[in-house]
PDB file of N, CA and C in Angstrom:
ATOM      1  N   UNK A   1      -5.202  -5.796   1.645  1.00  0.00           N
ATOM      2  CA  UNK A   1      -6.296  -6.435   2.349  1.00  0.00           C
ATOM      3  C   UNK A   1      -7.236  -7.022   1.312  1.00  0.00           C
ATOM      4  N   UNK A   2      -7.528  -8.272   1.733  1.00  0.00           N
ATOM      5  CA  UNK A   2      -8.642  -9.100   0.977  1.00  0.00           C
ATOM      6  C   UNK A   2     -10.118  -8.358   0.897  1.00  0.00           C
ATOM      7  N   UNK A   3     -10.390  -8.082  -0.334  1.00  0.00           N
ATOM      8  CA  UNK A   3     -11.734  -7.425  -0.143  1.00  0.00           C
ATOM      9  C   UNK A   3     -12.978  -7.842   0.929  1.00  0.00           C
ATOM     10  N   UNK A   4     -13.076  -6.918   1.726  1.00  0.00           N
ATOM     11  CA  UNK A   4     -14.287  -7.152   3.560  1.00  0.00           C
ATOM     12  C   UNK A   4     -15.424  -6.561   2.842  1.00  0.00           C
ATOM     13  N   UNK A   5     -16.481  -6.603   3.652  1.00  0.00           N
ATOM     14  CA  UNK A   5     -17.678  -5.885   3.773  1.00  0.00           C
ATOM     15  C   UNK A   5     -17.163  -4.619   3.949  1.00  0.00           C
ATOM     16  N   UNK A   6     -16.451  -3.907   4.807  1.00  0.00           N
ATOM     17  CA  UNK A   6     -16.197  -3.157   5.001  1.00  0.00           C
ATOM     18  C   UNK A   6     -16.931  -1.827   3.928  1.00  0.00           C
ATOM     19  N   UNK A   7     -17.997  -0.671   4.489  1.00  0.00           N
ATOM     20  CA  UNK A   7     -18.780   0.079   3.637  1.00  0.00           C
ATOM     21  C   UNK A   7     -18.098   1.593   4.141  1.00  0.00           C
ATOM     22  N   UNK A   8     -18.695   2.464   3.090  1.00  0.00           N
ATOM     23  CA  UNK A   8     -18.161   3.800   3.587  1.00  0.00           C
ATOM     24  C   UNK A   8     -19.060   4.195   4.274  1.00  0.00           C
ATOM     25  N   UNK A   9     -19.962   4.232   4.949  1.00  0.00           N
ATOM     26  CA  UNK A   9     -20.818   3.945   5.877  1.00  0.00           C
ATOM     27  C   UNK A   9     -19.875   3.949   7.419  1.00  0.00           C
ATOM     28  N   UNK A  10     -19.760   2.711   7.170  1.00  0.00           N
ATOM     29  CA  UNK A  10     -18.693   2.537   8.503  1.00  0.00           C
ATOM     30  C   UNK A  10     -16.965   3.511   8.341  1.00  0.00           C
ATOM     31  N   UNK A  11     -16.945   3.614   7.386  1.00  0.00           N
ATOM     32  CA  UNK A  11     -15.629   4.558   7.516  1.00  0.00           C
ATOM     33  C   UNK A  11     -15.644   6.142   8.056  1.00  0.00           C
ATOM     34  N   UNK A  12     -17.149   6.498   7.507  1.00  0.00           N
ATOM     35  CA  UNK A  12     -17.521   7.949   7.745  1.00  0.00           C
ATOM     36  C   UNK A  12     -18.009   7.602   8.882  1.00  0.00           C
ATOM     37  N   UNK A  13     -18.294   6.633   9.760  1.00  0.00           N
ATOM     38  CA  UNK A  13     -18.077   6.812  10.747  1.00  0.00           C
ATOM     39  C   UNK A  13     -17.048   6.927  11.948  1.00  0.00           C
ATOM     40  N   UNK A  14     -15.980   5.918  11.154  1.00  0.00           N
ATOM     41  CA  UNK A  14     -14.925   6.030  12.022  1.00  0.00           C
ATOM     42  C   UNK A  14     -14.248   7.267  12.038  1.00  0.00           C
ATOM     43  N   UNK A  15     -14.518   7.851  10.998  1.00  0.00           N
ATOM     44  CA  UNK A  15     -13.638   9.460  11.329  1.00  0.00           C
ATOM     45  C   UNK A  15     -14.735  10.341  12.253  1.00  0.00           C
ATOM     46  N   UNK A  16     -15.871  10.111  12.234  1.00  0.00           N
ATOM     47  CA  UNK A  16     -16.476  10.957  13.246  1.00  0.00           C
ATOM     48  C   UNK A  16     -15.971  10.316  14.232  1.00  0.00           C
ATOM     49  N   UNK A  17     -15.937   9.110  14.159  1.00  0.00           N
ATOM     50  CA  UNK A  17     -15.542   8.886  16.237  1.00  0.00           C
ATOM     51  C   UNK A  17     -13.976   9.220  16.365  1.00  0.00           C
ATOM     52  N   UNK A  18     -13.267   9.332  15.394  1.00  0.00           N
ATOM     53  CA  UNK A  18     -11.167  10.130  15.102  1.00  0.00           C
ATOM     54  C   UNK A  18     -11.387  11.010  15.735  1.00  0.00           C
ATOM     55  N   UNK A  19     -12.498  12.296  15.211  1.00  0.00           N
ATOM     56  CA  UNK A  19     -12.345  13.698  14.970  1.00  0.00           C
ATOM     57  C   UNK A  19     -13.230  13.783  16.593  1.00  0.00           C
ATOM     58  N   UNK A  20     -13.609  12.982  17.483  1.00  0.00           N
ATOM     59  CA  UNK A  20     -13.867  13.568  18.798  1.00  0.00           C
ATOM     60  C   UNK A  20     -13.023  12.594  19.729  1.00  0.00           C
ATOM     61  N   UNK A  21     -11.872  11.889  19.123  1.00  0.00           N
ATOM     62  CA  UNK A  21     -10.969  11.927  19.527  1.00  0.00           C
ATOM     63  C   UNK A  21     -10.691  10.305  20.327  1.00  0.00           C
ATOM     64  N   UNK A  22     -11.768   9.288  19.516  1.00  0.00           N
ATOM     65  CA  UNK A  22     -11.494   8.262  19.765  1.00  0.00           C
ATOM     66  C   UNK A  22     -10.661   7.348  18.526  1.00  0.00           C
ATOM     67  N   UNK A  23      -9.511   7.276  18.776  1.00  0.00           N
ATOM     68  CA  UNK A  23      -8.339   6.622  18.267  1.00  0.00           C
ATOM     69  C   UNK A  23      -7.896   5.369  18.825  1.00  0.00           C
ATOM     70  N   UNK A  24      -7.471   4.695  18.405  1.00  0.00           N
ATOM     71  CA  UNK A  24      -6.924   3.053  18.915  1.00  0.00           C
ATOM     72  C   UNK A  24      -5.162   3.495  19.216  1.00  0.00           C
ATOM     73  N   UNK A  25      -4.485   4.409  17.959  1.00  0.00           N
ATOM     74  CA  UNK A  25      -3.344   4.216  18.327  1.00  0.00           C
ATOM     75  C   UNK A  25      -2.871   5.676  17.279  1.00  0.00           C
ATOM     76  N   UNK A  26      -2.217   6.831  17.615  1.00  0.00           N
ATOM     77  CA  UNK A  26      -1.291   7.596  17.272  1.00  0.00           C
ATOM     78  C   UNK A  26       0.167   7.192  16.833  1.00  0.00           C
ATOM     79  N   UNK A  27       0.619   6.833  15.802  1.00  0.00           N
ATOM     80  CA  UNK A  27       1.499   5.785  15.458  1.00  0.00           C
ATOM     81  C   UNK A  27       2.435   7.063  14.574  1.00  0.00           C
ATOM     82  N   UNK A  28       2.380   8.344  14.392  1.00  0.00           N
ATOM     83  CA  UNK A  28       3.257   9.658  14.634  1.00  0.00           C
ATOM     84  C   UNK A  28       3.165   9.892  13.052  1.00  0.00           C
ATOM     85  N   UNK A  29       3.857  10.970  12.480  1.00  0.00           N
ATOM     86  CA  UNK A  29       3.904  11.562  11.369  1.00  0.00           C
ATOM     87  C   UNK A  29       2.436  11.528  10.865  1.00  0.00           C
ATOM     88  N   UNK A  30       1.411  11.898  11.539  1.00  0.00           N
ATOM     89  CA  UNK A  30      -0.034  11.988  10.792  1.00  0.00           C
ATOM     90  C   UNK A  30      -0.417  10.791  10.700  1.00  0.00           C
ATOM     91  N   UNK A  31      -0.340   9.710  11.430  1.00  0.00           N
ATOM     92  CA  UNK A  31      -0.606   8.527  11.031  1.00  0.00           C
ATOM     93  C   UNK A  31      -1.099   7.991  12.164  1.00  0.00           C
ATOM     94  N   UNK A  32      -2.803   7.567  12.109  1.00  0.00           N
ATOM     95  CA  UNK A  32      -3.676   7.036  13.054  1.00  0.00           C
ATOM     96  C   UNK A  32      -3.907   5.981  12.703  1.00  0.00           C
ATOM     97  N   UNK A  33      -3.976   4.846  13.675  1.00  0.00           N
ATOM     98  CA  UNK A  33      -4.761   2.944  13.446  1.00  0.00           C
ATOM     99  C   UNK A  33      -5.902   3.513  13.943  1.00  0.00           C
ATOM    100  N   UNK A  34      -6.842   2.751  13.689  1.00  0.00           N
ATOM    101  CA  UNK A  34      -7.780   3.014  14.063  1.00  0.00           C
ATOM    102  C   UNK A  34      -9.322   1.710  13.442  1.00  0.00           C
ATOM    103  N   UNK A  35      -9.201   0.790  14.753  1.00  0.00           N
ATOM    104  CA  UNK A  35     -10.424  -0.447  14.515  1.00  0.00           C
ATOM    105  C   UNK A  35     -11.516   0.090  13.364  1.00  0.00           C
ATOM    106  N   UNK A  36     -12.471  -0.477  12.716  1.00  0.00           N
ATOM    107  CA  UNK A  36     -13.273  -0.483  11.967  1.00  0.00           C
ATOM    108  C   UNK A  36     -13.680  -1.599  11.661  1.00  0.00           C
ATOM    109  N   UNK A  37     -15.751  -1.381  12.796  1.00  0.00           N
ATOM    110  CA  UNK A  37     -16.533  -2.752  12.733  1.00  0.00           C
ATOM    111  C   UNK A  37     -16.408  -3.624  11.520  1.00  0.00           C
ATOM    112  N   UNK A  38     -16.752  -4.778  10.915  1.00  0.00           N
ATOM    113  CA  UNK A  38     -17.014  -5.171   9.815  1.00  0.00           C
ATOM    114  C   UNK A  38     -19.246  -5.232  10.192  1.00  0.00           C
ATOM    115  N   UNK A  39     -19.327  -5.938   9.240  1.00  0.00           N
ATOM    116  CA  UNK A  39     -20.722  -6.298   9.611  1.00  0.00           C
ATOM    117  C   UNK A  39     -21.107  -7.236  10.129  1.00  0.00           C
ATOM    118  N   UNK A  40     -21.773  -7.153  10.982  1.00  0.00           N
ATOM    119  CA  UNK A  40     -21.765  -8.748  12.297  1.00  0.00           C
ATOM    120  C   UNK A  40     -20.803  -9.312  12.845  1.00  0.00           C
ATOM    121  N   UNK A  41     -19.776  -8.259  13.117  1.00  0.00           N
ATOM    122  CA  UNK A  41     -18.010  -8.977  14.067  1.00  0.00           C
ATOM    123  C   UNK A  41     -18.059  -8.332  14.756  1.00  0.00           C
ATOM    124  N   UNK A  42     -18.222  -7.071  15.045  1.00  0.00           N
ATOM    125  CA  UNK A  42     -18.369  -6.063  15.668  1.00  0.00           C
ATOM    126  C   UNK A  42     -16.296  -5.719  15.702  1.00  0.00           C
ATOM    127  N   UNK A  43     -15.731  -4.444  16.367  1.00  0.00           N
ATOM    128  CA  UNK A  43     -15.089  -3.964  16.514  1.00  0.00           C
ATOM    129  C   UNK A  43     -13.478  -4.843  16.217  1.00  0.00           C
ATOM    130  N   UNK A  44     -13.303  -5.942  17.536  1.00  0.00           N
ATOM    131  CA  UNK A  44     -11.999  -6.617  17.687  1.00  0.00           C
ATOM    132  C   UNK A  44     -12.217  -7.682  16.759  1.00  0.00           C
ATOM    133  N   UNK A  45     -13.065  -7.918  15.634  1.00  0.00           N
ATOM    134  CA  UNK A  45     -12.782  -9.195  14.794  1.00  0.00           C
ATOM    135  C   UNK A  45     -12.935  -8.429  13.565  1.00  0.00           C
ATOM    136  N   UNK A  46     -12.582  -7.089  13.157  1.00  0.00           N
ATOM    137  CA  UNK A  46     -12.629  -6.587  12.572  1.00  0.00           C
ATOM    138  C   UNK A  46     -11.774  -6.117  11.599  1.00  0.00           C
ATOM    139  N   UNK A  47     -11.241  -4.833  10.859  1.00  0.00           N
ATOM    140  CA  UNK A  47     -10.796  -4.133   9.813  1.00  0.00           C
ATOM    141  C   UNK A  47      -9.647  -3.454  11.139  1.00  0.00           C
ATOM    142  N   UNK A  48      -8.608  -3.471  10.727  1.00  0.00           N
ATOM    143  CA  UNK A  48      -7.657  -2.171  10.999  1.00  0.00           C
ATOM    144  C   UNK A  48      -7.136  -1.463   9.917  1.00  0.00           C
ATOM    145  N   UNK A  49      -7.614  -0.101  10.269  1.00  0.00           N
ATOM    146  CA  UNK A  49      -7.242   0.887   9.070  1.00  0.00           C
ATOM    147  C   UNK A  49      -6.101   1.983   9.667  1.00  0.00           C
ATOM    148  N   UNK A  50      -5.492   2.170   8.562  1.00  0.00           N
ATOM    149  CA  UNK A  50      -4.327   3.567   9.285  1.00  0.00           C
ATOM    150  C   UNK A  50      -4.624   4.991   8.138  1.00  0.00           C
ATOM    151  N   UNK A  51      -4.386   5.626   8.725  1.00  0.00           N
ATOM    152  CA  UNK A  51      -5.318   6.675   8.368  1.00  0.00           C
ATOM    153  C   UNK A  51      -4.623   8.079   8.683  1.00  0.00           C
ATOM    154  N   UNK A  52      -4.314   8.400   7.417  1.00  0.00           N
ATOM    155  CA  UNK A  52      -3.236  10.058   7.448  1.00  0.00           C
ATOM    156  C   UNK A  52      -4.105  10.903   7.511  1.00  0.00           C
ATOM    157  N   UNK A  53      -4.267  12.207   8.437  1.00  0.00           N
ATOM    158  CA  UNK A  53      -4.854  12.864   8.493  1.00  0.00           C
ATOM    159  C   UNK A  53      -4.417  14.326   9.489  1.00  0.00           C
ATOM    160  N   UNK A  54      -4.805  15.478   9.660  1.00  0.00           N
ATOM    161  CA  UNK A  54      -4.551  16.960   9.748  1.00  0.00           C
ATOM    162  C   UNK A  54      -5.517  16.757  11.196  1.00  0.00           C
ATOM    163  N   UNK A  55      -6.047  15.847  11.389  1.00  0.00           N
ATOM    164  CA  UNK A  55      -7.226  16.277  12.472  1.00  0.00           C
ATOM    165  C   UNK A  55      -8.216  17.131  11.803  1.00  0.00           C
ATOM    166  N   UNK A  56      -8.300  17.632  10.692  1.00  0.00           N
ATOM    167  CA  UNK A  56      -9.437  18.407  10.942  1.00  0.00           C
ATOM    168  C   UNK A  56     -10.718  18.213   9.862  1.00  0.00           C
ATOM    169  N   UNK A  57      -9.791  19.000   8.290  1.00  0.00           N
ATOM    170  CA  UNK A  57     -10.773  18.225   7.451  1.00  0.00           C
ATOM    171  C   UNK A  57     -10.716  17.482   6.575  1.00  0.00           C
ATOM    172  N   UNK A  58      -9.622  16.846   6.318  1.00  0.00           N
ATOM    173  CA  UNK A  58      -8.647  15.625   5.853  1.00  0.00           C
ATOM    174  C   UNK A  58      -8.411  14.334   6.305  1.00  0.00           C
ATOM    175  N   UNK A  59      -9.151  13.372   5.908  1.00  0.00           N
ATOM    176  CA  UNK A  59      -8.777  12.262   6.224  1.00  0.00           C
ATOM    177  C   UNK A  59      -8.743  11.079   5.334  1.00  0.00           C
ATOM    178  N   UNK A  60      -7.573  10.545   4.964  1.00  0.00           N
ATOM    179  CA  UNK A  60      -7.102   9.675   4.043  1.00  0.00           C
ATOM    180  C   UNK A  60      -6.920   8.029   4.765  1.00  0.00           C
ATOM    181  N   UNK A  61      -7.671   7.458   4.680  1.00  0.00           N
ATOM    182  CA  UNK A  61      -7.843   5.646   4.673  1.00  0.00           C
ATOM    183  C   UNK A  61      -6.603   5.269   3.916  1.00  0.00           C
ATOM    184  N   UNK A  62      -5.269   5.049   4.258  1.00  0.00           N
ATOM    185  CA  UNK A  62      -4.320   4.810   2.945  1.00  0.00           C
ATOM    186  C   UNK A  62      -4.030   3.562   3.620  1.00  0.00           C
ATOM    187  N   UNK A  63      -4.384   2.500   4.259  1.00  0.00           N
ATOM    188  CA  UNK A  63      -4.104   0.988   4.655  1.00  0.00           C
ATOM    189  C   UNK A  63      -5.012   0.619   5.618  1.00  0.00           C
ATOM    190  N   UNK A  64      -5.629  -0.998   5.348  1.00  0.00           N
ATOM    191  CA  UNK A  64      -6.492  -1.628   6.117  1.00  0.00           C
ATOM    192  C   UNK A  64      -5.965  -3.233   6.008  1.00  0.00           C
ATOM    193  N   UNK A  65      -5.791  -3.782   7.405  1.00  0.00           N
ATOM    194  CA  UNK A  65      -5.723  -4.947   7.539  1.00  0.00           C
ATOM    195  C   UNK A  65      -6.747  -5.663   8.402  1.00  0.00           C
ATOM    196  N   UNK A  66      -7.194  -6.959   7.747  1.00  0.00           N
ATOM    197  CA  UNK A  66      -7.739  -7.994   9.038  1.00  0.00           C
ATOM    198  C   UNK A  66      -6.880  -8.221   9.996  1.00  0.00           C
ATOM    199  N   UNK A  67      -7.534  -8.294  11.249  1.00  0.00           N
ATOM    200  CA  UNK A  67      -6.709  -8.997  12.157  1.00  0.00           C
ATOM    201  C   UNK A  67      -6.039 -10.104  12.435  1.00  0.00           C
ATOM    202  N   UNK A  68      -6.963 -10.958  11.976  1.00  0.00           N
ATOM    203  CA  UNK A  68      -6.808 -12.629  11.388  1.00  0.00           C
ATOM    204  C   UNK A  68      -5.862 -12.549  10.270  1.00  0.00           C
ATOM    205  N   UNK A  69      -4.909 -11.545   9.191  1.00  0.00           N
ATOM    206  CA  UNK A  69      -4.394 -11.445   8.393  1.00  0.00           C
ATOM    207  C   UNK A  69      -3.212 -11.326   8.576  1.00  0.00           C
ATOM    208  N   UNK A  70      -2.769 -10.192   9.709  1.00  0.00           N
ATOM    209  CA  UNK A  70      -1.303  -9.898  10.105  1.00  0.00           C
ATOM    210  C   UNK A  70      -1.693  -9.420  11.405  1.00  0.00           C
ATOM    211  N   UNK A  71      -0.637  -8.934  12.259  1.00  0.00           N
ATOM    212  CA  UNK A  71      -0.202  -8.475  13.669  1.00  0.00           C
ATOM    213  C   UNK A  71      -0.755  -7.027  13.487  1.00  0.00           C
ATOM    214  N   UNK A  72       0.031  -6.238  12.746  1.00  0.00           N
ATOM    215  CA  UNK A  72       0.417  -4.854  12.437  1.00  0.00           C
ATOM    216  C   UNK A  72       1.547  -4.999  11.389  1.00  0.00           C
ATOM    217  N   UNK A  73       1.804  -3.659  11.430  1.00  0.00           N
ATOM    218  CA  UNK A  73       2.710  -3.254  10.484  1.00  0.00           C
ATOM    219  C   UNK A  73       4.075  -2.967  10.512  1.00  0.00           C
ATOM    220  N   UNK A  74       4.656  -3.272   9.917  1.00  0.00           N
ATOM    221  CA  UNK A  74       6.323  -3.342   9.760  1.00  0.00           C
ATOM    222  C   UNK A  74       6.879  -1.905  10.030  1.00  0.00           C
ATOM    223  N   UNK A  75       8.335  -1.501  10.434  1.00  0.00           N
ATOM    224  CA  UNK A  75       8.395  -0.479  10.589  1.00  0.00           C
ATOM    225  C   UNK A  75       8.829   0.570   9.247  1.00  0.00           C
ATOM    226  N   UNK A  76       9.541  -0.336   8.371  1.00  0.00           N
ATOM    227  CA  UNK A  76       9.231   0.227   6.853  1.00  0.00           C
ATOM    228  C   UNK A  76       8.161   0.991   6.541  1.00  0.00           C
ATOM    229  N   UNK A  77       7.161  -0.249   6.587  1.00  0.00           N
ATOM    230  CA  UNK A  77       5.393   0.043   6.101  1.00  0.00           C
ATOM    231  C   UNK A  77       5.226   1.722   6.555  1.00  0.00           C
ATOM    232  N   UNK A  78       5.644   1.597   8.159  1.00  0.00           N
ATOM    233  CA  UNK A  78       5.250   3.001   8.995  1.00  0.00           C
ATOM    234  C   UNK A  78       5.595   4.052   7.885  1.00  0.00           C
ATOM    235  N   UNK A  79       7.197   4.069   7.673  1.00  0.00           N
ATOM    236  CA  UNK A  79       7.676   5.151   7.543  1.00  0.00           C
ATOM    237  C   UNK A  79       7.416   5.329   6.285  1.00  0.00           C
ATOM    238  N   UNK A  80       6.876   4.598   5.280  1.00  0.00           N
ATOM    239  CA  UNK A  80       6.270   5.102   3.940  1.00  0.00           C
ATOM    240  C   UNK A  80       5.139   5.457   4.052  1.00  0.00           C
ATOM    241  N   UNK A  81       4.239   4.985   5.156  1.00  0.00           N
ATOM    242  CA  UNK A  81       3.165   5.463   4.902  1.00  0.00           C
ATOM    243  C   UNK A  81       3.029   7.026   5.795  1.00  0.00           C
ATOM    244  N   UNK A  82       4.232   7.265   6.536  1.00  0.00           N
ATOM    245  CA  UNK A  82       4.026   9.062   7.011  1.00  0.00           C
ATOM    246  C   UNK A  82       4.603   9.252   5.622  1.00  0.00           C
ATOM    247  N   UNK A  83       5.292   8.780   5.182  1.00  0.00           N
ATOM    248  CA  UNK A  83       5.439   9.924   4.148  1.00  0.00           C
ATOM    249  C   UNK A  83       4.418  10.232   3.246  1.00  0.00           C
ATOM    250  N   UNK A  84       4.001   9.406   2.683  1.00  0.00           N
ATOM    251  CA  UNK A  84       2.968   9.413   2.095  1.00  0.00           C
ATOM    252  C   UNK A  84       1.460  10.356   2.711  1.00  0.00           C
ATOM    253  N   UNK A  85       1.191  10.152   3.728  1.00  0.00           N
ATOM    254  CA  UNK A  85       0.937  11.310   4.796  1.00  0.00           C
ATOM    255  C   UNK A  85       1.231  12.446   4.393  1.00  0.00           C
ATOM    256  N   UNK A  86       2.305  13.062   4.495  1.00  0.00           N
ATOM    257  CA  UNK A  86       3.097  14.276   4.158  1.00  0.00           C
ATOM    258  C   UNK A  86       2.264  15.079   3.147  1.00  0.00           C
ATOM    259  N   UNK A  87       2.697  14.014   2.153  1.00  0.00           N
ATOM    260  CA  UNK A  87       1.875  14.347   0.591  1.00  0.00           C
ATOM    261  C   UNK A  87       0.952  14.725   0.476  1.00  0.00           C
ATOM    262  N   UNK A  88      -0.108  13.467   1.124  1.00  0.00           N
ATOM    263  CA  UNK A  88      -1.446  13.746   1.072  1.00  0.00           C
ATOM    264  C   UNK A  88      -2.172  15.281   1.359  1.00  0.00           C
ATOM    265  N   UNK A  89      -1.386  15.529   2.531  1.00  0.00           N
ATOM    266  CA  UNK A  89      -1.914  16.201   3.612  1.00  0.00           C
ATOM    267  C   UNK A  89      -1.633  18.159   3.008  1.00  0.00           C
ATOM    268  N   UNK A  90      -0.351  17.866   1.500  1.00  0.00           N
ATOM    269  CA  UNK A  90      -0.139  19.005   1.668  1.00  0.00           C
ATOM    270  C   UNK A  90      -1.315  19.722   0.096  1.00  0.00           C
ATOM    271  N   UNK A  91      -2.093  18.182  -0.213  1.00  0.00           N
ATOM    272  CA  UNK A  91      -2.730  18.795  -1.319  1.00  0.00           C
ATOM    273  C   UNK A  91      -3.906  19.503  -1.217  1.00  0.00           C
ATOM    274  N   UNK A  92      -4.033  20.543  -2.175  1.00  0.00           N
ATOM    275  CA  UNK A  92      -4.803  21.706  -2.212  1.00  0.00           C
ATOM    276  C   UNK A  92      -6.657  20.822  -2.518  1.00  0.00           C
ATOM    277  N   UNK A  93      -7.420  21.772  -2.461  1.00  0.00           N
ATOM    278  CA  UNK A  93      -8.709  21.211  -3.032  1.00  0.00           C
ATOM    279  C   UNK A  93      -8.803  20.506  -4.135  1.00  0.00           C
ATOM    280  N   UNK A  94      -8.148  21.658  -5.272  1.00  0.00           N
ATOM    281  CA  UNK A  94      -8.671  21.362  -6.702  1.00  0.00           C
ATOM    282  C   UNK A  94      -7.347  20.139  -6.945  1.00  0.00           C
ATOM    283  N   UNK A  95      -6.373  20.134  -6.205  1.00  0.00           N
ATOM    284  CA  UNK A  95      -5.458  18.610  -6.432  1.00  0.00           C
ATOM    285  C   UNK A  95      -5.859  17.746  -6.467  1.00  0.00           C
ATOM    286  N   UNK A  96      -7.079  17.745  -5.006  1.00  0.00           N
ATOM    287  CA  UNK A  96      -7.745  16.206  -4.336  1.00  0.00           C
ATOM    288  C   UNK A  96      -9.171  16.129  -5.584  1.00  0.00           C
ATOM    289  N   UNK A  97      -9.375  17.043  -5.955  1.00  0.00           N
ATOM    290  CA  UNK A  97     -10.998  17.232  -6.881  1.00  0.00           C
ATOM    291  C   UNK A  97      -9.971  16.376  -8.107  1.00  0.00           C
ATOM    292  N   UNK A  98      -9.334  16.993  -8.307  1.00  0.00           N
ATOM    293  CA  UNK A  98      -8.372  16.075  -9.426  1.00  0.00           C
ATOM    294  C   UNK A  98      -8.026  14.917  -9.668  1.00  0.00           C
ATOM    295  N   UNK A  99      -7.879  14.269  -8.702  1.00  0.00           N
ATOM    296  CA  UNK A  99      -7.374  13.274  -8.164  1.00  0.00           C
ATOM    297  C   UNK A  99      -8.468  12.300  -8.168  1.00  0.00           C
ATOM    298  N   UNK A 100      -9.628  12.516  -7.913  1.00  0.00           N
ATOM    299  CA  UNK A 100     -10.635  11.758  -7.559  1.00  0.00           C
ATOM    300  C   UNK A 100     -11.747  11.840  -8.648  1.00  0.00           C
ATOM    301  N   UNK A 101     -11.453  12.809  -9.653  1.00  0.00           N
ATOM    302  CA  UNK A 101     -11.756  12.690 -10.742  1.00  0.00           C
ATOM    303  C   UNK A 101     -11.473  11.870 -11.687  1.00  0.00           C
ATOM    304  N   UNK A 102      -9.910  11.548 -11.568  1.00  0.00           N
ATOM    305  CA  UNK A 102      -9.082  10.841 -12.433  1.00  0.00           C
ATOM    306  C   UNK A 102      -9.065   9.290 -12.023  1.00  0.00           C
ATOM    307  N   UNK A 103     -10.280   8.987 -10.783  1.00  0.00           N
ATOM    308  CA  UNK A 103      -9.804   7.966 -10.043  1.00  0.00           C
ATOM    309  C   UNK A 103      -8.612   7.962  -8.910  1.00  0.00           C
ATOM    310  N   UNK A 104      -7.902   8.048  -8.972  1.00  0.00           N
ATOM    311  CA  UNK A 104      -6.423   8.068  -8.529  1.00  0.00           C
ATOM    312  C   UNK A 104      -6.814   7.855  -6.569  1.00  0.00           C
ATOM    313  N   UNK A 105      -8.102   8.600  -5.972  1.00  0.00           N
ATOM    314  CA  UNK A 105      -8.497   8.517  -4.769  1.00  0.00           C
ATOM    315  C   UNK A 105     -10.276   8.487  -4.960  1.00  0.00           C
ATOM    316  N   UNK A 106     -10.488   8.307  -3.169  1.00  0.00           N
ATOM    317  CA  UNK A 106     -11.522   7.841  -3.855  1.00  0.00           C
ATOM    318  C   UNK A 106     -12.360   8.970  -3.080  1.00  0.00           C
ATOM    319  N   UNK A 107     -13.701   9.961  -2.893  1.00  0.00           N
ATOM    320  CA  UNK A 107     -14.246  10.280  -2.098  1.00  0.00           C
ATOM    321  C   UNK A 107     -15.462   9.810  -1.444  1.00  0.00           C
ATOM    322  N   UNK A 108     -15.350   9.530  -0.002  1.00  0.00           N
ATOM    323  CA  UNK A 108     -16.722   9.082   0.841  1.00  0.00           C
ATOM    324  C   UNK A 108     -17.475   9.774   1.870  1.00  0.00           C
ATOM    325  N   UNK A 109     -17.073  11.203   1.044  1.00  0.00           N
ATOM    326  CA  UNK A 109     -17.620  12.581   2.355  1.00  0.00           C
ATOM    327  C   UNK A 109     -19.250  12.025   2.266  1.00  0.00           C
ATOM    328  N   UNK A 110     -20.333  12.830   2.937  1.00  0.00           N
ATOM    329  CA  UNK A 110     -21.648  12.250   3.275  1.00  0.00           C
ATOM    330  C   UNK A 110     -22.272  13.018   1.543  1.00  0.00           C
ATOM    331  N   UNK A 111     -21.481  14.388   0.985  1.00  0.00           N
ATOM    332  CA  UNK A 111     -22.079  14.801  -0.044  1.00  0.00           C
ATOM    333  C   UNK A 111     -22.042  14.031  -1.467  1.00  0.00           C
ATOM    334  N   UNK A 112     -21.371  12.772  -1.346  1.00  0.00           N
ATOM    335  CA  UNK A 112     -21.499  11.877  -2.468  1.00  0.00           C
ATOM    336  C   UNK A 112     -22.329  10.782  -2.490  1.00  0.00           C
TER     337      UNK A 112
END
């Protein structure tokens, strides 16, 4: 995706509205779409993000498309990105502290 406005602002929000259970699309192996406003488009002229996650306190942004950019996603795309899912999902704290130390991910909990 072409760099958007798109802020972590609006991302930490979209997982609060995930985690009470407003989703666009369950697309299986841990893998949620899920709209994300831009600034002044509001919702449908917006960001689609897919998003691996446990439901609970894990949630990984690992793809975002404009709408105006593509349809959706290929069924390849899918199945690398559950896997990738998989991964994510099975790392420990001090993996992800690692990880995001090294760069490698990024963190946008509210404590940064």
């Amino acid at each position: 995706m072409r760099k958007t406005e798109l802020t972590n602002e609006a991302l930490r929000q979209a997982v609060q509205e995930m985690a009470s259970g407003l989703i666009d699309a369950d697309l299986g192996g841990h893998v949620l779409k899920k709209r994300v406003a831009l600034p002044g488009r509001g919702k449908r002229g917006s960001a689609r993000t897919l998003v691996a996650t446990n439901r609970g306190d894990k949630w990984f942004f690992v793809f975002g498309f404009e709408k105006n950019e593509r349809a959706n996603i290929a069924p390849d795309e899918l199945l690398a990105l559950q896997l990738m899912a998989q991964d994510l999902l099975k790392l420990s704290a001090p993996q992800l502290d690692q990880f995001v130390a090294e760069g490698k991910i990024e963190d946008i909990s509210d404590e940064n």
